[in-house]
Protein backbone atom coordinates (compact mmCIF):
# COMPACT_ATOMS: atom_id res chain seq x y z
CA UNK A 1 28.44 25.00 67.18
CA UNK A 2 28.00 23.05 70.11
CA UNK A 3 25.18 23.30 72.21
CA UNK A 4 27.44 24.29 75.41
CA UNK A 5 28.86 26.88 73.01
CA UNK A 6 25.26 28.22 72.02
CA UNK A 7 24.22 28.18 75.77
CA UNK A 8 27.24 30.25 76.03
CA UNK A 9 26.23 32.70 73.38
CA UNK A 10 22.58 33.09 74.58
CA UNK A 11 24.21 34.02 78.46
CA UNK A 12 25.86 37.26 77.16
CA UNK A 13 23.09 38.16 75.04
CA UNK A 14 20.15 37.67 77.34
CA UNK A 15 22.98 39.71 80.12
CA UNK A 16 23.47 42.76 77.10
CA UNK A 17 19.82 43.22 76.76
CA UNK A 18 18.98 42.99 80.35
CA UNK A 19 21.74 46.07 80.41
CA UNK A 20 19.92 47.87 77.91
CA UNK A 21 22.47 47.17 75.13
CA UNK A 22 21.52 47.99 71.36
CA UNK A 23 21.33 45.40 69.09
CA UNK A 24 24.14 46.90 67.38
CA UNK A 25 26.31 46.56 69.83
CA UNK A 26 24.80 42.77 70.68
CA UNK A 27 25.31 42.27 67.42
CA UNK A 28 29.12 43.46 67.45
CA UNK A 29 29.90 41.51 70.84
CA UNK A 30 28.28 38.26 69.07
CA UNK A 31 30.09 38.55 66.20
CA UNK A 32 33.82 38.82 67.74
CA UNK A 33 32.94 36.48 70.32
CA UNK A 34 31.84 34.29 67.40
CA UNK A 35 35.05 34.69 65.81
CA UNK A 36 37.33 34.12 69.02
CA UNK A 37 35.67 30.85 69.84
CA UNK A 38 36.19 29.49 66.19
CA UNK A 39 39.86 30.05 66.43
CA UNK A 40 39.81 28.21 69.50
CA UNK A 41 37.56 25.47 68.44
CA UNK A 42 39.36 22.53 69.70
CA UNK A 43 40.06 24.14 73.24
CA UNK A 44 38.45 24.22 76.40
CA UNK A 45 37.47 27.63 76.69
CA UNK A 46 37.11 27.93 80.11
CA UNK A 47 40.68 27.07 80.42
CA UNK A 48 42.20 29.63 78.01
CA UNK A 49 44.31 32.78 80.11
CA UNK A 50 45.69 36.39 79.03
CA UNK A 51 48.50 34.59 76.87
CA UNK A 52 45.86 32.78 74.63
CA UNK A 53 43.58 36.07 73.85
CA UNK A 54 46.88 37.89 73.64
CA UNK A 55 48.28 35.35 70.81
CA UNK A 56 44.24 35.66 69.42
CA UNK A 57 44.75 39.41 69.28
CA UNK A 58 48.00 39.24 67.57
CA UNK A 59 46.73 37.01 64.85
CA UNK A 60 43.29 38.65 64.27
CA UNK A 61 43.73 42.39 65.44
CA UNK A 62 47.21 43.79 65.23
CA UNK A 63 48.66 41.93 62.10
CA UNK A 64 45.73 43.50 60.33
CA UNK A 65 46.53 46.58 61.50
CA UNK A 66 42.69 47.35 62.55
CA UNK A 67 41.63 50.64 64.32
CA UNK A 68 41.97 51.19 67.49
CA UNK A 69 37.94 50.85 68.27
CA UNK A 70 37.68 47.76 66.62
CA UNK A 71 40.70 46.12 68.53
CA UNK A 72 38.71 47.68 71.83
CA UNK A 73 35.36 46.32 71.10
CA UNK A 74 36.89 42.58 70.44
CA UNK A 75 39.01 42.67 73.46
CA UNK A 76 36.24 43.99 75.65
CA UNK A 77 33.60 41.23 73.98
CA UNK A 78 35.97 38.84 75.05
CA UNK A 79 36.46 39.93 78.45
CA UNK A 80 32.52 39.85 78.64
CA UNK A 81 32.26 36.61 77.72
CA UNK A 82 33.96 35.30 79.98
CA UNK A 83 33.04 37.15 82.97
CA UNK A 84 29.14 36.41 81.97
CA UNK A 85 29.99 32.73 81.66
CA UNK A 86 32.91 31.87 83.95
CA UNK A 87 33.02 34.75 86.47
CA UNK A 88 36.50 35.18 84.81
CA UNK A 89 38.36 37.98 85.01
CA UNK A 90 41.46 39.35 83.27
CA UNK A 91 44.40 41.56 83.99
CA UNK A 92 44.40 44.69 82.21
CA UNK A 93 47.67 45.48 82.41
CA UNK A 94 47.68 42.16 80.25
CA UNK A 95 44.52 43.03 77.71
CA UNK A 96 44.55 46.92 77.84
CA UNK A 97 42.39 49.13 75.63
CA UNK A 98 44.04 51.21 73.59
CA UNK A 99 43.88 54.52 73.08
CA UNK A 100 42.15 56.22 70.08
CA UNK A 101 43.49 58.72 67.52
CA UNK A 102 40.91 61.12 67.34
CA UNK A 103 40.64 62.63 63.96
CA UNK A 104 37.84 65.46 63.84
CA UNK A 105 36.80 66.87 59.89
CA UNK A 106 35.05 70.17 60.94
């Protein structure tokens, strides 16, 4: 990874902890936002819009038919990123959060 990339990286976590995030969850957010910048390895990230996390989404998320929390905690790692790094910020009518089935055993 480039050291821009890793500069990147170190941003959001150093922002997470300052908000009292678990490691868990720094963990999680490092780990999709890992993931989205290798499928857009060869792009100028600063550059990318709603339409290229929505195509991301569709190829990574929703043809896998993942849960509902899983597709929330990408999107919203995402929308971190770049609002940590870029001041960036997306429509949500665009990159909404879904709604989860709640399924209670008791």
């Amino acid at each position: 990874m480039p050291n821009e990339r890793k500069e990147l990286f170190q941003k959001v976590i150093d922002t997470l902890r300052i908000g009292g995030r678990s490691e868990k969850t720094i963990s999680n957010y490092v780990h999709a936002i890992y993931r989205f910048l290798e499928y857009f390895q060869d792009k100028d990230i600063s550059t990318l819009d709603e339409d290229d996390i929505i195509e991301y989404i569709k190829y990574q998320y929703l043809s896998k038919s993942c849960s509902g929390s899983t597709y929330n905690m990408n999107v919203s790692a995402i929308k971190y990123f770049y609002i940590v790094n870029f001041n960036k910020e997306f429509n949500n009518k665009l990159l909404p959060r879904t709604k989860l089935t709640k399924n209670y055993h008791q």
